[in-house]
Protein backbone atom coordinates (compact mmCIF):
# COMPACT_ATOMS: atom_id res chain seq x y z
CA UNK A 1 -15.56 -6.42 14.77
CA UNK A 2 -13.74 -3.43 16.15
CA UNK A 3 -16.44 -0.11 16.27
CA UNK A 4 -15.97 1.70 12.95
CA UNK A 5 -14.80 4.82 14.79
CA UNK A 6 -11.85 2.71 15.68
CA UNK A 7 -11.14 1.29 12.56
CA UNK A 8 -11.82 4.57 10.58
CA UNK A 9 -9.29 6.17 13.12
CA UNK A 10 -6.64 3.48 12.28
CA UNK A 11 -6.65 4.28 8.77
CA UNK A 12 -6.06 7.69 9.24
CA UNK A 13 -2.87 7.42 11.49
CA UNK A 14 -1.67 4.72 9.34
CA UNK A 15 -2.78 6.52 6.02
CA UNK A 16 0.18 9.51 7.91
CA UNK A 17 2.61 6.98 8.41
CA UNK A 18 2.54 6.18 4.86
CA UNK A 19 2.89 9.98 4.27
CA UNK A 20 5.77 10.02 6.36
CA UNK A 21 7.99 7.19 5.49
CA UNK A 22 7.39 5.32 8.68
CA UNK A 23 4.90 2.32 8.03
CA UNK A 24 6.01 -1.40 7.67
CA UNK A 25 4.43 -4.71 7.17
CA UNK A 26 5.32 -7.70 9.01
CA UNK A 27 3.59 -10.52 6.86
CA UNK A 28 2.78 -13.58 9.20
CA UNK A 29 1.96 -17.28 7.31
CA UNK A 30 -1.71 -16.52 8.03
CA UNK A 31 -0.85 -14.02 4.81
CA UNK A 32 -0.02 -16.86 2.55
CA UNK A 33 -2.14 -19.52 3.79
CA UNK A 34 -5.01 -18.15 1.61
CA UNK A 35 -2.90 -18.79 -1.81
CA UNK A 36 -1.97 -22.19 -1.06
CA UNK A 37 0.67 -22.40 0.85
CA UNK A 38 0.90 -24.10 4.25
CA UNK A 39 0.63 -22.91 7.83
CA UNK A 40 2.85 -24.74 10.61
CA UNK A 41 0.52 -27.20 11.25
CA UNK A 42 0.30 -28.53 8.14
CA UNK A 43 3.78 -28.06 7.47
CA UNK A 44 4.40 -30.45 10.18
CA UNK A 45 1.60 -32.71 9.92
CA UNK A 46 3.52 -36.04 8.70
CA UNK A 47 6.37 -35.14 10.88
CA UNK A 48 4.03 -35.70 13.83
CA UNK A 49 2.81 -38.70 12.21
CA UNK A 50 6.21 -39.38 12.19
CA UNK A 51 6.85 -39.41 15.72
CA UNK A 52 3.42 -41.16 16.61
CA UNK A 53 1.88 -37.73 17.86
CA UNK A 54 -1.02 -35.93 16.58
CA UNK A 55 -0.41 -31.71 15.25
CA UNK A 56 -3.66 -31.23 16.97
CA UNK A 57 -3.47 -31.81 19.90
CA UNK A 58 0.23 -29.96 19.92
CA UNK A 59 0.50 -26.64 20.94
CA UNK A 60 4.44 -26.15 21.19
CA UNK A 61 5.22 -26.56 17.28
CA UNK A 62 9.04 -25.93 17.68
CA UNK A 63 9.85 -28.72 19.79
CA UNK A 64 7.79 -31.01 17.53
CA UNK A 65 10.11 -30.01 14.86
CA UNK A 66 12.43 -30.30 17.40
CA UNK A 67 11.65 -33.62 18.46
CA UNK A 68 12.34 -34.91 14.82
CA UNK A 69 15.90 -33.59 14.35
CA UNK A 70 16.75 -35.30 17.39
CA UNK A 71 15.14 -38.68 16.10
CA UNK A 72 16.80 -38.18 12.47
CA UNK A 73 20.10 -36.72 13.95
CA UNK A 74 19.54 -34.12 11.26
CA UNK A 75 17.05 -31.16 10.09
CA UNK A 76 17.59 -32.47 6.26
CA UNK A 77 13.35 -33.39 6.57
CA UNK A 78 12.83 -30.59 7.88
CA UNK A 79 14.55 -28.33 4.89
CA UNK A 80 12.89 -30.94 2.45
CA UNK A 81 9.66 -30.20 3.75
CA UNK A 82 10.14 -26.92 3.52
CA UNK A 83 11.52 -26.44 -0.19
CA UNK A 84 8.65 -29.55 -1.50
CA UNK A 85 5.71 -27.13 0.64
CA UNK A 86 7.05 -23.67 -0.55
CA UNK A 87 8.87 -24.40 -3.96
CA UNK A 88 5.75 -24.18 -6.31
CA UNK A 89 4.72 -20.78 -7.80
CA UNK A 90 1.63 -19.08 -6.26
CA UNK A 91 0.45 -15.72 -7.23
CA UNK A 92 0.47 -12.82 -4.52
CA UNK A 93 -2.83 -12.00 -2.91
CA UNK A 94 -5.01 -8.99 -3.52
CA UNK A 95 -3.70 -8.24 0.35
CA UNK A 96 -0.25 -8.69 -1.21
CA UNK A 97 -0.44 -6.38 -4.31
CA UNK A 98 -2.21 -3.64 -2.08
CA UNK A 99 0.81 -3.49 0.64
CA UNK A 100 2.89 -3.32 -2.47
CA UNK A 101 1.65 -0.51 -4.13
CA UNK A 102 1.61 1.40 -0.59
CA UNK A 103 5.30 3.63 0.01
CA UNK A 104 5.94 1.23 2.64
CA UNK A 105 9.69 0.28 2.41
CA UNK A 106 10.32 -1.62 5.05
CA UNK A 107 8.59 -5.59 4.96
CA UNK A 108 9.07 -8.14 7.40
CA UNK A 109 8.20 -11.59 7.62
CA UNK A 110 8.86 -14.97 9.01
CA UNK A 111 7.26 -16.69 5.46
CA UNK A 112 9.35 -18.46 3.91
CA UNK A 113 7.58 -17.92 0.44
CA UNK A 114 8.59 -15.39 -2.14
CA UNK A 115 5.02 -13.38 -2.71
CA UNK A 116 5.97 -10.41 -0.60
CA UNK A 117 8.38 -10.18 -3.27
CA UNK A 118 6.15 -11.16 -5.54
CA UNK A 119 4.05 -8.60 -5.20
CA UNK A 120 6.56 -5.74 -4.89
CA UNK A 121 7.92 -6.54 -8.57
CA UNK A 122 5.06 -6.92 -9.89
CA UNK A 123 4.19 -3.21 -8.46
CA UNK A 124 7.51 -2.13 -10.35
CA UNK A 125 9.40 -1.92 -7.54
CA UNK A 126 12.61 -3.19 -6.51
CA UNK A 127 12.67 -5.61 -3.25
CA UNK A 128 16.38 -6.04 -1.63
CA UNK A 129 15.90 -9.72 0.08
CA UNK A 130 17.46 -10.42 3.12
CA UNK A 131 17.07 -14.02 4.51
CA UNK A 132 20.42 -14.15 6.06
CA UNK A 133 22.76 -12.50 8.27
CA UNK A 134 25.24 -11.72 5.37
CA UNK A 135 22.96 -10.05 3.37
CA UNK A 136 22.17 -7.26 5.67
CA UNK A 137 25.68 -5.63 5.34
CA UNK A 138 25.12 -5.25 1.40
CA UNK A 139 22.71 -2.90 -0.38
CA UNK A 140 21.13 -3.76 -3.95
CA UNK A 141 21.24 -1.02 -5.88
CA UNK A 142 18.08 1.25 -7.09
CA UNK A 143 16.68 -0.89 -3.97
CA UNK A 144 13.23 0.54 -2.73
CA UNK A 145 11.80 -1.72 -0.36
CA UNK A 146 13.56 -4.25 1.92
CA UNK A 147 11.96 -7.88 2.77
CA UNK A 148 13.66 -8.67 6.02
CA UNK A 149 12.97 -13.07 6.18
CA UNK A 150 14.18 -13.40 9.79
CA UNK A 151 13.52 -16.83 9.49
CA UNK A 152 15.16 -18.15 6.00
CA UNK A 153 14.26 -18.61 2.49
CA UNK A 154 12.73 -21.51 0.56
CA UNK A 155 15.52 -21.07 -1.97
CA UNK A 156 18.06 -21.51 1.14
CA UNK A 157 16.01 -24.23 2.70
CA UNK A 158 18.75 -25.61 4.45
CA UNK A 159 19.19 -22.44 6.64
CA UNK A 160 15.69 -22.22 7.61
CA UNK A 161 14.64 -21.35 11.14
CA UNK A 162 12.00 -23.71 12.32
CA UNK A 163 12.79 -25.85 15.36
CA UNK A 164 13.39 -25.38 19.08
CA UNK A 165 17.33 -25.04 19.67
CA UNK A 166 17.55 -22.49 16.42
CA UNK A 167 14.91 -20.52 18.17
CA UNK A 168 16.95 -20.69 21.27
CA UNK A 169 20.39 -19.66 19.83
CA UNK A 170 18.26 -16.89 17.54
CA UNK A 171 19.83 -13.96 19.14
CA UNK A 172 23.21 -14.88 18.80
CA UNK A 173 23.48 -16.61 15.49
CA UNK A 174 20.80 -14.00 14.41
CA UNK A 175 21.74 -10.58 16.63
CA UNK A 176 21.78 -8.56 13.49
CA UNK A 177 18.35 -9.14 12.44
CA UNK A 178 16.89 -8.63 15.96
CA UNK A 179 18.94 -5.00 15.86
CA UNK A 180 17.42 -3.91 12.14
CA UNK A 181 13.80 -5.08 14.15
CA UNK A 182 14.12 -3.95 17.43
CA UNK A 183 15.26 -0.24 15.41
CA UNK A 184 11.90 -0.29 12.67
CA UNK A 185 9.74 -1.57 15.65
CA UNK A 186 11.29 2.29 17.32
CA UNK A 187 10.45 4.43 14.48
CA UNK A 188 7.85 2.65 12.35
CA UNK A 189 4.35 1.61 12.74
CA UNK A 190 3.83 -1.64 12.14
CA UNK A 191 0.56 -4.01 10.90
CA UNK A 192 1.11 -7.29 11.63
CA UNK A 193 -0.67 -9.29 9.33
CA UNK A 194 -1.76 -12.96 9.44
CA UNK A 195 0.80 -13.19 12.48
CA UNK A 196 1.04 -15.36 15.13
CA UNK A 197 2.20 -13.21 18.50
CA UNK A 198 2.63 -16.56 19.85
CA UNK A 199 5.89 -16.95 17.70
CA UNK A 200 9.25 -17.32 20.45
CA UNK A 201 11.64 -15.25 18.87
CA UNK A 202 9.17 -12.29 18.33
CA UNK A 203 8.29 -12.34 21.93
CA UNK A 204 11.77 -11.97 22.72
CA UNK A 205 12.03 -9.32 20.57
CA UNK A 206 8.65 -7.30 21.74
CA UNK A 207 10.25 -8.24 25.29
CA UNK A 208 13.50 -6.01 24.75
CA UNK A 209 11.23 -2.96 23.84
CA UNK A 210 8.83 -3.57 26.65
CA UNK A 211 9.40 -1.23 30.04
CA UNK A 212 10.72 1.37 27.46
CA UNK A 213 9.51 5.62 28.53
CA UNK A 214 8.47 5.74 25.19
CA UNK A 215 5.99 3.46 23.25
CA UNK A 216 5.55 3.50 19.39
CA UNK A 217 1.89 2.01 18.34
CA UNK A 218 1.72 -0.63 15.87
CA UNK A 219 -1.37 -2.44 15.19
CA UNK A 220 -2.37 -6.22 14.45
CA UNK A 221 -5.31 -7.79 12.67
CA UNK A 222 -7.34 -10.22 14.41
CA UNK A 223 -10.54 -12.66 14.17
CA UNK A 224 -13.09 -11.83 16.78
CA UNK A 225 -13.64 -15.31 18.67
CA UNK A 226 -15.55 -17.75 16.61
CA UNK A 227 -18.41 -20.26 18.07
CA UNK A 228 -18.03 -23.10 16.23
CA UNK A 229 -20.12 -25.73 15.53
CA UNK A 230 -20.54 -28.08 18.11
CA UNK A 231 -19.53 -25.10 20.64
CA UNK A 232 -20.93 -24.65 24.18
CA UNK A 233 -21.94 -21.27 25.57
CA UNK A 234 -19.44 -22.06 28.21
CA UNK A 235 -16.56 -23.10 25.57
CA UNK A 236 -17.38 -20.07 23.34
CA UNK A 237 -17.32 -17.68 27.02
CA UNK A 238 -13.80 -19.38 27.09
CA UNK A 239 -12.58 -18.24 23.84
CA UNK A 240 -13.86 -14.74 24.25
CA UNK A 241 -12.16 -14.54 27.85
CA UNK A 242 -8.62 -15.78 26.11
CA UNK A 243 -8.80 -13.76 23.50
CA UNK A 244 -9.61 -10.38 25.25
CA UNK A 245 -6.62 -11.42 27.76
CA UNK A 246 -4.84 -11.92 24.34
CA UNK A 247 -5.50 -8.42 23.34
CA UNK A 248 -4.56 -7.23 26.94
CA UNK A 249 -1.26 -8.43 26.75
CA UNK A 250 -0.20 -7.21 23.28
CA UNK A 251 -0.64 -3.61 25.01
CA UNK A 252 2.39 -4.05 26.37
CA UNK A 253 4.06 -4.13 23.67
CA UNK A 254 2.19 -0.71 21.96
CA UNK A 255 0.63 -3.21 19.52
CA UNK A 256 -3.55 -2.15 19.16
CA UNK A 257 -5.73 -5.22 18.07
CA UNK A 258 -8.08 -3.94 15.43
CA UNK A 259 -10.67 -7.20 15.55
CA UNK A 260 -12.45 -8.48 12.36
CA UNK A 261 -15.19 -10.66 11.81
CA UNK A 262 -13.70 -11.94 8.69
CA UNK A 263 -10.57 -12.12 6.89
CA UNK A 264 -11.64 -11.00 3.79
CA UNK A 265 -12.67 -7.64 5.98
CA UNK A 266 -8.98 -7.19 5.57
CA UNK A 267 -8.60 -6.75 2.17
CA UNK A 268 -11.77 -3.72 2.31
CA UNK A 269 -9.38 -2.33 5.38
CA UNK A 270 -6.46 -2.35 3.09
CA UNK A 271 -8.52 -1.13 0.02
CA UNK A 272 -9.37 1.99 1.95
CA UNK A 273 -6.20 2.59 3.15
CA UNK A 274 -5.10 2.79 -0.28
CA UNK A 275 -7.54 4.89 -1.46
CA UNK A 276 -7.64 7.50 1.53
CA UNK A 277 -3.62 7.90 0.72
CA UNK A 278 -3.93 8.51 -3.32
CA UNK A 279 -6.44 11.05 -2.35
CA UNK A 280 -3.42 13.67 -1.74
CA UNK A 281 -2.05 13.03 -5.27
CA UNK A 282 -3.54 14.59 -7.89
CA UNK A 283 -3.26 13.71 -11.65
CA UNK A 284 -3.43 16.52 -14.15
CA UNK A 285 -4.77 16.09 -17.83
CA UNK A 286 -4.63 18.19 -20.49
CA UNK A 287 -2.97 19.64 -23.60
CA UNK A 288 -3.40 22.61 -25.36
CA UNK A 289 -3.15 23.45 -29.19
CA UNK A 290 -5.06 26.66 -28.90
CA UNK A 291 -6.91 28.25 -25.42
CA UNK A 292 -10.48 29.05 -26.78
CA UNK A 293 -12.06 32.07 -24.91
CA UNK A 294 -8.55 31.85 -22.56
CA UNK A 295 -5.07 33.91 -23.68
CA UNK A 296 -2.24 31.76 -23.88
CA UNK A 297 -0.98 33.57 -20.54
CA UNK A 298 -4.03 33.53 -18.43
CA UNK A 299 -4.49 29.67 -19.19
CA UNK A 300 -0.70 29.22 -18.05
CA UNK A 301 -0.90 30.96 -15.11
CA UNK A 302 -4.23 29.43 -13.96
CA UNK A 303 -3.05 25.99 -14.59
CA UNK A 304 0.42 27.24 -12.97
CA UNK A 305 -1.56 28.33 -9.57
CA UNK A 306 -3.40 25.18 -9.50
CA UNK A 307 -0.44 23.04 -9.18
CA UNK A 308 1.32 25.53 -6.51
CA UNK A 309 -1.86 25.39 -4.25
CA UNK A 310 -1.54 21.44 -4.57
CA UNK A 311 1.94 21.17 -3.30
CA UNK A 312 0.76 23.79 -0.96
CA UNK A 313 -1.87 21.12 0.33
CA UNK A 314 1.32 18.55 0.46
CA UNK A 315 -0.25 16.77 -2.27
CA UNK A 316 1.60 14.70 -5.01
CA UNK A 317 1.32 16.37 -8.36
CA UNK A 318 1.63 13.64 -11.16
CA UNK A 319 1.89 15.07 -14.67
CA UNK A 320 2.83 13.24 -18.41
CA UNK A 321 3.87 16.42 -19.46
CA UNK A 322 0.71 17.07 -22.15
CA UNK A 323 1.12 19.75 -24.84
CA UNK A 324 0.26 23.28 -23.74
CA UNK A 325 -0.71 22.05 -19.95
CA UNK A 326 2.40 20.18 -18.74
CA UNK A 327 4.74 22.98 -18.77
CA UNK A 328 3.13 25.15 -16.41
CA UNK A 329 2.42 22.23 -13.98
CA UNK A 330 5.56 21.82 -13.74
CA UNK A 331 6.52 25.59 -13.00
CA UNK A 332 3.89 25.94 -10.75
CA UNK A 333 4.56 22.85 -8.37
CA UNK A 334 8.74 23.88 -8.71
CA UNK A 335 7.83 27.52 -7.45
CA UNK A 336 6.06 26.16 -4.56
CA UNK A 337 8.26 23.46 -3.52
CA UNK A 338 11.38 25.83 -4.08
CA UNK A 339 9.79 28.45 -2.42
CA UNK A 340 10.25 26.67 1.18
CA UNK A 341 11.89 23.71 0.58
CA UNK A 342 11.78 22.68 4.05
CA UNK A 343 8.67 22.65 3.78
CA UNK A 344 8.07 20.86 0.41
CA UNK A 345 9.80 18.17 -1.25
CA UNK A 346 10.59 17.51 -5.10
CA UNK A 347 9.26 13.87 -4.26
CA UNK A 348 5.74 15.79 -4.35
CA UNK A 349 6.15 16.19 -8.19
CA UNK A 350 6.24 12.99 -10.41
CA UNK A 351 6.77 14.30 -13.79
CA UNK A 352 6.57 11.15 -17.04
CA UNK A 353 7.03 12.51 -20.21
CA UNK A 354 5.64 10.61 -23.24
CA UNK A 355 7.79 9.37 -25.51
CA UNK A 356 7.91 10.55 -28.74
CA UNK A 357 9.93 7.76 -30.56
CA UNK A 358 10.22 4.10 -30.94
CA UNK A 359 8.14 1.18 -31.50
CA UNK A 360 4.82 0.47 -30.62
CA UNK A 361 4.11 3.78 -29.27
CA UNK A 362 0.56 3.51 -28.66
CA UNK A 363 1.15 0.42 -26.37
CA UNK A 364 3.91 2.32 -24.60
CA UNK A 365 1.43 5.33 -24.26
CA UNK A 366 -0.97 3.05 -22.38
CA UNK A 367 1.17 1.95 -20.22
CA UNK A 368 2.61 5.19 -18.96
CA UNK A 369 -1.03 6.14 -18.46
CA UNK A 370 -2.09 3.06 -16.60
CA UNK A 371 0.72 3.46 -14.49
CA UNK A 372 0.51 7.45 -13.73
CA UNK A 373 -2.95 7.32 -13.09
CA UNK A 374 -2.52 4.39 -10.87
CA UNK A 375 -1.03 6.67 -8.31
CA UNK A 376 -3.64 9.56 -7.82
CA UNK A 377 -6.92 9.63 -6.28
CA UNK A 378 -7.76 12.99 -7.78
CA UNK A 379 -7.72 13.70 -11.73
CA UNK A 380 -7.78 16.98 -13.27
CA UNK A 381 -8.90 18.02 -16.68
CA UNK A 382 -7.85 21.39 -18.46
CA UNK A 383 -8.81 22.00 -21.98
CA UNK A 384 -7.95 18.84 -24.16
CA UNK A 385 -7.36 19.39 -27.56
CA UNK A 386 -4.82 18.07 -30.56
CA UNK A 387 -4.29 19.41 -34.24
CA UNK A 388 -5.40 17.23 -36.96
CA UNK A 389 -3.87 18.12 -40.52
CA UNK A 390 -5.12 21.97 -40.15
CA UNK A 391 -7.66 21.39 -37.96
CA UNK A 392 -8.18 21.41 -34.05
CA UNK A 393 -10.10 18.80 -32.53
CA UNK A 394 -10.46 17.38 -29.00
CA UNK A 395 -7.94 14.93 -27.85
CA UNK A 396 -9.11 11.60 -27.70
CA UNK A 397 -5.90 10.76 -25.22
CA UNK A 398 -7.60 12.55 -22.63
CA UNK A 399 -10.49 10.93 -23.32
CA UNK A 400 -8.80 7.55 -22.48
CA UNK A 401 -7.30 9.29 -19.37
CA UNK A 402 -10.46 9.64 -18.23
CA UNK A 403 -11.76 6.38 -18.66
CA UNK A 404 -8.77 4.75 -17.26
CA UNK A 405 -9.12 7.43 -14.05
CA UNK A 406 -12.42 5.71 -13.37
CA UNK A 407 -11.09 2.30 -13.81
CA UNK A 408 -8.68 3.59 -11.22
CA UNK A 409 -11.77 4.73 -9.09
CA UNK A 410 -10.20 8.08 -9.11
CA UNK A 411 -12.52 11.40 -8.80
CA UNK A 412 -12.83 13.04 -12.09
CA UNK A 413 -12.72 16.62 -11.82
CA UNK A 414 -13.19 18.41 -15.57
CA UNK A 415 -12.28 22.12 -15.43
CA UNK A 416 -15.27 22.82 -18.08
CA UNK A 417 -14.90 26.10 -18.43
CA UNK A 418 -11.53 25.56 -20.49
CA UNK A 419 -13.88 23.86 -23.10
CA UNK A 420 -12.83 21.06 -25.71
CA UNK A 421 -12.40 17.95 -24.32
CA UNK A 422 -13.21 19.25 -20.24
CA UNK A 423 -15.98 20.57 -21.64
CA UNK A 424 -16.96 17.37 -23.12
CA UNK A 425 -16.10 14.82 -20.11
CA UNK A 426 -18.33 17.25 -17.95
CA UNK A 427 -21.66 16.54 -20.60
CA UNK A 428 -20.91 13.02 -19.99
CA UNK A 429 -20.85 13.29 -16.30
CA UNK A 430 -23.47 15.71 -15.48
CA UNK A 431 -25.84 13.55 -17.50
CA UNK A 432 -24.98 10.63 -14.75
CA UNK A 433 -23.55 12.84 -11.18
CA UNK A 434 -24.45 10.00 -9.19
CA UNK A 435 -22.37 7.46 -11.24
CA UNK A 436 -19.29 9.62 -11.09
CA UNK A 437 -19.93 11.59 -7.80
CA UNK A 438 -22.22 8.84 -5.51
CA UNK A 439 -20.20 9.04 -2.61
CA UNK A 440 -18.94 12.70 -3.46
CA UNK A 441 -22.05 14.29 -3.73
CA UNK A 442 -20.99 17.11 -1.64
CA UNK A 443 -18.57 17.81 -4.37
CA UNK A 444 -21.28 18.21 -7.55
CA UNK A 445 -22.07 22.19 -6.68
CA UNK A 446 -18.08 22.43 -6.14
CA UNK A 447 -17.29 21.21 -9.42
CA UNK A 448 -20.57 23.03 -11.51
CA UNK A 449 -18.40 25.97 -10.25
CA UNK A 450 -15.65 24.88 -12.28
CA UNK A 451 -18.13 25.21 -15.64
CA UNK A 452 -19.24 28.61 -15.93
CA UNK A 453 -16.34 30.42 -18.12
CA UNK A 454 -17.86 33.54 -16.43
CA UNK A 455 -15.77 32.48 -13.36
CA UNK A 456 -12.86 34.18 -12.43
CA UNK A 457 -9.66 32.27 -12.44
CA UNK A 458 -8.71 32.61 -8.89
CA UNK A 459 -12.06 31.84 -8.33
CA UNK A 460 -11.75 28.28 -9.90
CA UNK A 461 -8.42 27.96 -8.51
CA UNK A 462 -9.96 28.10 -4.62
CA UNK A 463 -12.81 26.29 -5.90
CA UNK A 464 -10.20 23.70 -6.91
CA UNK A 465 -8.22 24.02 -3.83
CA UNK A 466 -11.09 23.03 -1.52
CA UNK A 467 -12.09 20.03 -3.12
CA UNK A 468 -9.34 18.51 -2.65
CA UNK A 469 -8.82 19.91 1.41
CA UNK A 470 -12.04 18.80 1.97
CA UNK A 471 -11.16 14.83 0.11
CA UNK A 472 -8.14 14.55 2.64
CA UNK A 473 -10.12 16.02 5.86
């Protein structure tokens, strides 16, 4: 496996590109193989048979298919094959739902499956499909990610790209599509995933951007060499040699291997990247009926500053809008992003009301929670309390934003010294620090700060502040 220093330096440049717009996916079959689905050699396995040859000992997989549309005088097997391999319903991967949830809008991928998009809807999000030159000169609407299929679709079988004279005529039957990826490949990083760099048309791609002044870096997952059973130190010296001229020659291209041992050392790659990127959005909780030892004013404006230095960190500020708490989130990220908006952007504040009317409002509560929280790494908790009849008690609902926070695996941060239900989520945690805090432990006397109602305000509010600097270091 790659050195850790490498890998932990990947996920910070990538964990940037996601910050700035510019990461994107290309999904190879290796990304589907795992939920069922077949990889070329099994897709072509009885077409060899076919033709008397064995897939095994075949290295050149287009011209096999190739071979059998000029024995049948047609690709109709081939598109058969295709739509009987690809037409049952698989769910998307844990690798898939992670890439999902990431602001990556841009997903390539010469699959002819549909759990890219998949994944993306089940995410909530709205994948534009292309898997044919048409398509790219037509925008869906309230689109926010685009799944380039350079080679077809299962639902379009018959349009596939799979054997040797398609391949050949790719980029002029195709141009378009090798314009939209020669452009991302410019001003995206990529991750190839579960991609073979032994596929024609990418090479001819890769080959147009080679020689360029300027080289963006992408990056690809790979298995270190494997000895296999039955393997001779000189076969196994073999493997190692290929692959490390393997690795060589993707330089060319800008593209850095990142090896792994295993695949599943993928998804804890992923998972990490995921995590290290919700660290710079921060979930508030709270409402208000009454302040305690806090005016009304001092409470607003503390809560207020909070939220500015957050933007001010260009963090995400995610807010439901609680009674008493939400309004001066709100006013506090606005003034900072408004302040120097070329600095700041309104897509830093994700504001989600509750709603206050309809059916089934509990359920509907739940789910805006599950899906706010979802998107912070960070959680917040000022004051937390509700009238009853004539009587103030602490709010149970940010009780259960708590408990879904940890579900989340966010870090719970309870500003204690506003009391009620902070006060309360703070007992529970300082009874167990290294549950909550066992990879934060730095951040224990940090937060203990945060109890004391002795403590100034502005006090908290850098207190505050440098937790979350020091999270996104």
């Amino acid at each position: 496996m790659s050195p850790q220093h490498v890998i932990n330096g990947f996920i910070k440049d990538f964990v940037q590109d996601l910050h700035n717009g510019s990461a994107a996916i290309f999904a190879g079959a290796g990304m589907s193989k795992g939920n069922g689905y077949v990889d070329w050699p099994e897709l072509l396995l009885d077409i060899a048979n076919e033709l008397g040859l064995d897939v095994t000992k075949e290295h050149d997989l287009i011209s096999l298919a190739q071979f059998h549309v000029n024995n049948k005088r047609t690709a109709d097997g081939l598109a058969k094959k295709i739509l009987r391999e690809f037409s049952e319903q698989a769910e998307p991967s844990e690798i898939h739902d992670i890439v999902a949830r990431l602001p990556i809008y841009s997903f390539w991928t010469t699959n002819y499956d549909t759990l890219v998009e998949d994944a993306l809807r089940r995410a909530y999000r709205v994948p534009d499909v292309k898997s044919h030159v048409d398509q790219l000169t037509l925008s869906r609407p309230k689109r926010d990610a685009i799944v380039y299929k350079m080679h077809g679709d299962v639902q379009m079988a018959q349009n596939a790209i799979i054997y040797k004279e398609q391949y050949e005529k790719y980029y002029v039957t195709h141009a378009p599509f090798i314009t939209a990826l020669s452009g991302d490949l410019v001003s995206k990083t990529f991750l190839f995933i579960g991609f073979s760099f032994t596929d024609p048309n990418l090479d001819y791609v890769l080959s147009r951007l080679h020689g360029g002044a300027t080289k963006r870096t992408h990056y690809c997952f790979m298995r270190e060499a494997q000895r296999e059973a039955g393997d001779d130190d000189e076969l196994f010296r073999y493997k190692v040699r290929k692959q490390e001229l393997r690795i060589e020659d993707l330089k060319r291209f800008g593209i850095q291997t990142l090896l792994i041992d295993n695949y599943s050392d993928i998804n804890d790659i992923l998972k990490k990247i995921e995590a290290s990127y919700r660290k710079r959005t921060v979930f508030f909780s709270g409402s208000a009926e009454e302040y305690g030892e806090w005016t009304r004013q001092d409470a607003q404006n503390f809560i207020h500053e909070v939220a500015a230095n957050c933007i001010r960190a260009n963090c995400r500020v995610v807010n439901g809008f609680g009674w008493g708490v939400g309004s001066a989130v709100i006013n506090g990220a606005l003034e900072a992003i408004y302040g120097d908006p070329q600095k700041y952007s309104e897509a830093q504040l994700i504001v989600r009301p509750f709603p206050q009317h309809g059916n089934n409002l509990k359920d509907l509560w739940e789910q805006y929670r599950q899906r706010m929280i979802s998107l912070a790494g960070v959680a917040l908790f000022f004051f937390g309390n509700k009238r009853e009849g004539d009587k103030v008690v602490n709010a149970n609902g940010v009780r259960r934003e708590f408990e879904i926070a940890l579900e989340h695996h966010l870090l719970p941060i309870p500003v204690a010294a506003t009391g009620y239900m902070a006060e309360e989520l703070w007992n529970n945690i300082s009874a167990e620090q290294d549950m909550y805090y066992g990879g934060y432990r730095w951040v224990i006397p940090m937060v203990q700060k945060l109890v004391d109602p002795r403590t100034s305000s502005h006090e908290m509010v850098k207190t505050i502040s440098q937790i979350i600097k020091q999270l996104n270091k």
